[in-house]
Protein backbone atom coordinates (compact mmCIF):
# COMPACT_ATOMS: atom_id res chain seq x y z
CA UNK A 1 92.68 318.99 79.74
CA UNK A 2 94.08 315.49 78.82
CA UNK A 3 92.40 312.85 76.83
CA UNK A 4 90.17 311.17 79.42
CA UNK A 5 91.49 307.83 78.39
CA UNK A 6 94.52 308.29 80.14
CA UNK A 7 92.36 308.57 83.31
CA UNK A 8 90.45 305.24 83.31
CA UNK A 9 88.36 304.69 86.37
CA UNK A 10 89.73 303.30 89.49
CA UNK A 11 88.37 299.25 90.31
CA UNK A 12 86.14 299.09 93.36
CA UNK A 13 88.31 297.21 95.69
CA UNK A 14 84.62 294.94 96.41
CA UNK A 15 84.35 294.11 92.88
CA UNK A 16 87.62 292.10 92.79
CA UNK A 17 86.61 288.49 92.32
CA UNK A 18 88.47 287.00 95.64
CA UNK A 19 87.89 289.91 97.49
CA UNK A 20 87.11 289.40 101.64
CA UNK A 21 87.60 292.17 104.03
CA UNK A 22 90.47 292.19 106.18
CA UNK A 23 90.22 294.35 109.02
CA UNK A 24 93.37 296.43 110.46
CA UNK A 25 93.85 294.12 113.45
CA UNK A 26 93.95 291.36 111.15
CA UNK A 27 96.52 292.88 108.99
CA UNK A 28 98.70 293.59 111.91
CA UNK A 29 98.65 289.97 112.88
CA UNK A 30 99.46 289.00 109.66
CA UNK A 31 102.48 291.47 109.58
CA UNK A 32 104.26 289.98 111.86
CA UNK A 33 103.42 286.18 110.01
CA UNK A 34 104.59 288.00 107.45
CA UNK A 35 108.25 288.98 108.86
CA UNK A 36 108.52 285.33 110.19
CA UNK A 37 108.49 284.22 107.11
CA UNK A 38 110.66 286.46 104.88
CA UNK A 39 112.29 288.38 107.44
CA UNK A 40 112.24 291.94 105.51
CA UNK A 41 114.47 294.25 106.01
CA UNK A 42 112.06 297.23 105.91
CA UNK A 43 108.41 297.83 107.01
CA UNK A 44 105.14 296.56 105.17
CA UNK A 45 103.19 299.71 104.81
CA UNK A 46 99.67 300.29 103.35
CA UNK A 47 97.92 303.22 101.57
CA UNK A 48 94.60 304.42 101.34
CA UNK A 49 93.07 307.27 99.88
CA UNK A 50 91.19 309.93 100.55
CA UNK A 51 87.92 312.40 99.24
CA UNK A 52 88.84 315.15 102.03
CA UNK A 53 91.24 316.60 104.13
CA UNK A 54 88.72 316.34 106.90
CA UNK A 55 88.34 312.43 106.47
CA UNK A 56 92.52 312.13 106.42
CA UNK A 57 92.85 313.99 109.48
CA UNK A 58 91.09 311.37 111.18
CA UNK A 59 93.59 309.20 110.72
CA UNK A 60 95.49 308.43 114.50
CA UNK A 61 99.42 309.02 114.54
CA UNK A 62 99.01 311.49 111.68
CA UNK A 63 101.99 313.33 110.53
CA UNK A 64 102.75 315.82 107.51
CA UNK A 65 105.39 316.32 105.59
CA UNK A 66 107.45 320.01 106.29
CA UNK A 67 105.52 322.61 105.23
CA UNK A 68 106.84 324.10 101.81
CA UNK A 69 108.96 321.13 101.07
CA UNK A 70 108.66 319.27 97.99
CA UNK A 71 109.53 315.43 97.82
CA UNK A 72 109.09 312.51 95.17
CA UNK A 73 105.99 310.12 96.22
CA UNK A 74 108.87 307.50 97.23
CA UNK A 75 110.64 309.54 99.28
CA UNK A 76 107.65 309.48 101.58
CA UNK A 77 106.43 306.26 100.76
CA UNK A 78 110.35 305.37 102.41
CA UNK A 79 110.18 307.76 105.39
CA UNK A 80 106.65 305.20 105.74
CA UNK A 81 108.87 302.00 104.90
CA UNK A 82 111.97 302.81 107.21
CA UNK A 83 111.59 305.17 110.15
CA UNK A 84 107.78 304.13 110.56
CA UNK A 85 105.91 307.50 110.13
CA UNK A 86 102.20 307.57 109.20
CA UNK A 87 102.31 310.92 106.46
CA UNK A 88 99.59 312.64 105.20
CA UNK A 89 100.47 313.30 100.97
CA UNK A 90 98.45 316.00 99.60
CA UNK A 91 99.17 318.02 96.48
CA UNK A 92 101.40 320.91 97.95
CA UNK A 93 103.65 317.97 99.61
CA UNK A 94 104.96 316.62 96.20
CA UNK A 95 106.48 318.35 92.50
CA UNK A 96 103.95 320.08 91.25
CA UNK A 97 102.09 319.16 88.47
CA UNK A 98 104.16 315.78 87.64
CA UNK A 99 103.48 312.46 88.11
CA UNK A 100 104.37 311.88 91.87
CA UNK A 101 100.70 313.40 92.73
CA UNK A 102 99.23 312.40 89.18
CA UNK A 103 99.44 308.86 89.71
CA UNK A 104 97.31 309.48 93.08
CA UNK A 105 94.97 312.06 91.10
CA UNK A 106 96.15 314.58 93.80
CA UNK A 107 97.58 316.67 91.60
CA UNK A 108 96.89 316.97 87.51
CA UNK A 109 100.11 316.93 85.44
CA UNK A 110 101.00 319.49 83.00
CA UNK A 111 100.85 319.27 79.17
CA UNK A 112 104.36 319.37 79.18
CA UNK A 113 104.15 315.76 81.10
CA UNK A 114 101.53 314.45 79.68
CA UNK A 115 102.80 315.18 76.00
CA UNK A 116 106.49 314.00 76.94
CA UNK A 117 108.70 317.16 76.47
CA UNK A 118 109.77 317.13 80.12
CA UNK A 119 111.06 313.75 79.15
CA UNK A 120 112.30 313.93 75.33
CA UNK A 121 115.99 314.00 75.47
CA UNK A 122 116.51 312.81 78.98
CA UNK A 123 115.23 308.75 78.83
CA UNK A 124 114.05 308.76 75.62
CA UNK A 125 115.39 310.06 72.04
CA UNK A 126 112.30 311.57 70.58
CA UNK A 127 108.84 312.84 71.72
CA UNK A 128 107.07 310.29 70.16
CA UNK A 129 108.62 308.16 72.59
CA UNK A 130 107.97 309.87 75.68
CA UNK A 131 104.47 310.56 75.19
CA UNK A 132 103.58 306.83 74.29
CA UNK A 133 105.53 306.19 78.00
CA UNK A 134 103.08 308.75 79.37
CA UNK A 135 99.97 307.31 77.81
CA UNK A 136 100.74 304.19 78.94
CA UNK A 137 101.35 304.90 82.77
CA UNK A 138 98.30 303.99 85.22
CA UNK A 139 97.05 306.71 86.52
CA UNK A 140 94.10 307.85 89.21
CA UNK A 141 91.64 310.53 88.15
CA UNK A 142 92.15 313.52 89.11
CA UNK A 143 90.12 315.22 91.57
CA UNK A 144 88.63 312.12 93.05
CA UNK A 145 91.35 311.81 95.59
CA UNK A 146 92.83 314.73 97.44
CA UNK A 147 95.26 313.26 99.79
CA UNK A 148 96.95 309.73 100.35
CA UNK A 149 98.34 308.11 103.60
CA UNK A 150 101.19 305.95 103.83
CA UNK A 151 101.30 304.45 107.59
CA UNK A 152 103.04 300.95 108.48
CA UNK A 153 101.07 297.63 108.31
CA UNK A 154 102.47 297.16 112.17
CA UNK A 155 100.41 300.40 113.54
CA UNK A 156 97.00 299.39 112.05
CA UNK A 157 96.00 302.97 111.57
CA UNK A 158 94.68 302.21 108.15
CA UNK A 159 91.90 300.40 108.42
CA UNK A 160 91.70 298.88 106.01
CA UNK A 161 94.23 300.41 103.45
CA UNK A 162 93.54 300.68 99.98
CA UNK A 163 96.45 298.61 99.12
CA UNK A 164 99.31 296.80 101.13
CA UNK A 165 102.63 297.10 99.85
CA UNK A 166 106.19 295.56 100.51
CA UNK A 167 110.06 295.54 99.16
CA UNK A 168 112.05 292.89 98.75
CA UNK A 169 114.68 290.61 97.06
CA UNK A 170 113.81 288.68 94.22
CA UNK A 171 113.95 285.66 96.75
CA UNK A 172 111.50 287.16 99.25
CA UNK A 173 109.12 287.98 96.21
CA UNK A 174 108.95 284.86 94.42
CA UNK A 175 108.08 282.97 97.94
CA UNK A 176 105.49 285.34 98.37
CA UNK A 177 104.01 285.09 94.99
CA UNK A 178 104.00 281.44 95.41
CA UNK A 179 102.12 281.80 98.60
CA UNK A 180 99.49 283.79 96.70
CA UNK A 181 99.42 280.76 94.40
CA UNK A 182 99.22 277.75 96.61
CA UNK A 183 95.37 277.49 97.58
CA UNK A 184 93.87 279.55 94.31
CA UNK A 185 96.71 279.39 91.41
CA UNK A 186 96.88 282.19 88.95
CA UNK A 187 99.36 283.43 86.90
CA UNK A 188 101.25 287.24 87.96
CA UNK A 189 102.66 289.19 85.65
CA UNK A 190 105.15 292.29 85.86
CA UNK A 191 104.56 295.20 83.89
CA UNK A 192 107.17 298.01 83.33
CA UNK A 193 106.79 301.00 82.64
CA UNK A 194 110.53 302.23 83.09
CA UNK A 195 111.02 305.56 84.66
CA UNK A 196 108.14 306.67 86.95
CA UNK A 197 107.74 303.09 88.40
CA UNK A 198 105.45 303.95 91.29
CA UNK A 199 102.81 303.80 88.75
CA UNK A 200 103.73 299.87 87.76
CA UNK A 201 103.21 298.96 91.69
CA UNK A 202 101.54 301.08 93.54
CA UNK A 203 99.14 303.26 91.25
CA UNK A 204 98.49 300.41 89.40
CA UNK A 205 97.59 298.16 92.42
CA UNK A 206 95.49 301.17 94.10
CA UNK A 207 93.77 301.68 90.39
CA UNK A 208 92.92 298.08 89.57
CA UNK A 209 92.60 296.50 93.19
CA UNK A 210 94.94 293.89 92.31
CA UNK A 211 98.51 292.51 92.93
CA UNK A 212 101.06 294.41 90.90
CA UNK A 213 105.07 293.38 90.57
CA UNK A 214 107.49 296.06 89.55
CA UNK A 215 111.18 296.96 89.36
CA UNK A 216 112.08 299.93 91.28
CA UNK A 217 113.23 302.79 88.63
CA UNK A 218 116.30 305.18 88.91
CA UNK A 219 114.33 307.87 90.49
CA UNK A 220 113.03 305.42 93.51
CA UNK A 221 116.46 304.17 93.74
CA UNK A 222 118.22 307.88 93.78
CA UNK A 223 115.66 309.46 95.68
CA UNK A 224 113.56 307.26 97.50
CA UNK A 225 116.80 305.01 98.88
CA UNK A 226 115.47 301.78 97.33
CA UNK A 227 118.42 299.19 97.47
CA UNK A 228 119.67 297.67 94.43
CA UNK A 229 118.66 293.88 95.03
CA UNK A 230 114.96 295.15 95.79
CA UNK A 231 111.51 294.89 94.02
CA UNK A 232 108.22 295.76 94.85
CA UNK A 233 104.96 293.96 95.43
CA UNK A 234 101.61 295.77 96.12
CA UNK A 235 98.36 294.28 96.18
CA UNK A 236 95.04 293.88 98.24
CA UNK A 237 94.35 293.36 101.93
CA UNK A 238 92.35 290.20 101.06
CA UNK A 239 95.68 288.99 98.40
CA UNK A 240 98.04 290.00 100.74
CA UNK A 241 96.20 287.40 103.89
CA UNK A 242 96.13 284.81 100.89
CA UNK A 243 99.72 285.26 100.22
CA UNK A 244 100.92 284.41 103.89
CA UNK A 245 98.74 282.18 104.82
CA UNK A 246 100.31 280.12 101.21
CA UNK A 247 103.73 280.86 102.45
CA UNK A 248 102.78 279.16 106.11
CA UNK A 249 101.73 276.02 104.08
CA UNK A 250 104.71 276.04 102.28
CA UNK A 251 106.62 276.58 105.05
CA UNK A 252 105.20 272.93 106.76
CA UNK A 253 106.80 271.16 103.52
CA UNK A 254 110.30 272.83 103.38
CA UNK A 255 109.84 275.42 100.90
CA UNK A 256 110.91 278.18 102.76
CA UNK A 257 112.99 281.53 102.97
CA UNK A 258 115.81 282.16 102.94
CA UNK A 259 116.57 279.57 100.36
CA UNK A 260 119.63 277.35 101.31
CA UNK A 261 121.38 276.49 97.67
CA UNK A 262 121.95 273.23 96.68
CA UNK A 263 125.06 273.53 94.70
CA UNK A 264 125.52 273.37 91.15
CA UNK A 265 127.65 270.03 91.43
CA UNK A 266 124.88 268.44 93.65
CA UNK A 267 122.60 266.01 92.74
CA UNK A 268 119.18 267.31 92.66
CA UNK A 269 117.13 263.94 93.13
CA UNK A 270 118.67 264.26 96.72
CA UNK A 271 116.84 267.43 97.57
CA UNK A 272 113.85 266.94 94.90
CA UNK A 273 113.38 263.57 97.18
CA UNK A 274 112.58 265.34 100.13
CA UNK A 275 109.91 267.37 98.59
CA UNK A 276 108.29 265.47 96.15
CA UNK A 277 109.12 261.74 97.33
């Protein structure tokens, strides 16, 4: 067995200091706020996760991946994002013993994962390497989860998700971050992990309860179709209704998407005026 450190135990979403409960009715109305605003190309979807199978397959709309099929965890989180399916993930749905199902803690990665050889000699030079990238990764602990849904913001069949989740340009992301900081400021900051960057946004948003920012890695991008111009935000019900309802205020003052440029030979004062007087 791994060193339990690598396994830290998950935040309760009620212990995060702003935290408010959003129901799923109230999530879907703040979707489509949402899409006003920054006009996404793809689908807000949430996750939540789940002790039993029995508890999962409650959830309405349910689908599950093809039986004996493997997939990455962003494959189906896409399949979620862009045709609009509601998928059950359980172990037997992703690669085996990796960290697609370890970062859920619906699956337990091997020692050959969790020490870096699988790794050593593909993104980094020497073990050493890869097994600090491992020990480093967010991760849920296993057995406390056996299955995680991925359904669409829009069909409020989550309710509430764990976490609610997004992708977008840079432009889209930074309007929404500044939405999160317009009635409560606080500072966000991105961590990276580099390959296996599902655990920088979502693992690490469903294992701390709180607003992550990542860049997409290779894998997502080669596998799970992310587009080259996107990033990823996941966070909170309660952060996500704080960071539209800032955008909306913003909105009323001009500071809007999508961002009309000024023009590098402009004069800023001109715009500046019309903001700040």
């Amino acid at each position: 067995m791994p060193d339990n450190a690598m396994f830290p135990e998950p935040t309760p979403l009620e212990a995060h200091p702003d935290y408010e409960p959003v129901s799923a009715a109230e999530l879907v109305e703040l979707n489509d706020r949402l899409n006003v605003c920054l006009k996404l190309r793809t689908l807000a979807i949430g996750m939540k996760q789940f002790r039993s199978l029995e508890e999962m397959n409650q959830v309405k709309g349910l689908r599950r991946p093809t039986e004996g099929r493997r997939h990455t965890m962003c494959q189906l989180v896409t399949q979620s994002r862009m045709a609009g399916f509601t998928l059950g993930v359980t172990a037997e749905n992703v690669r085996p013993n990796g960290n697609c199902g370890g970062v859920h803690g619906i699956d337990l990665p091997d020692e050959g994962t969790l020490d870096g050889s699988h790794m050593t000699g593909v993104w980094f030079e020497n073990q050493k390497a890869a097994a600090a990238h491992q020990e480093h990764m967010p991760r849920q602990v296993y057995g406390t989860y056996v299955a995680t849904v991925v359904s669409p913001i829009r069909s409020g069949r989550l309710d509430p998700p764990d976490i609610v989740m997004f992708y977008g340009t840079p432009a889209q992301i930074i309007i929404f971050v500044n939405g999160l900081q317009n009635k409560r400021y606080r500072r966000y900051d991105m961590s990276i992990t580099g390959e296996s960057a599902c655990a920088d946004s979502w693992g690490k948003a469903l294992l701390t309860k709180d607003t992550s920012i990542s860049i997409p890695c290779f894998a997502e991008r080669r596998y799970g179709g992310v587009a080259d111009d996107e990033l990823l935000i996941a966070m909170p019900p309660h952060e996500f209704k704080r960071g539209v309802e800032g955008m909306e205020t913003l909105s009323k003052v001009g500071l809007r998407y999508p961002i009309p440029p000024y023009g590098p030979h402009a004069d800023p004062s001109e715009g500046m005026g019309k903001s700040y007087g």
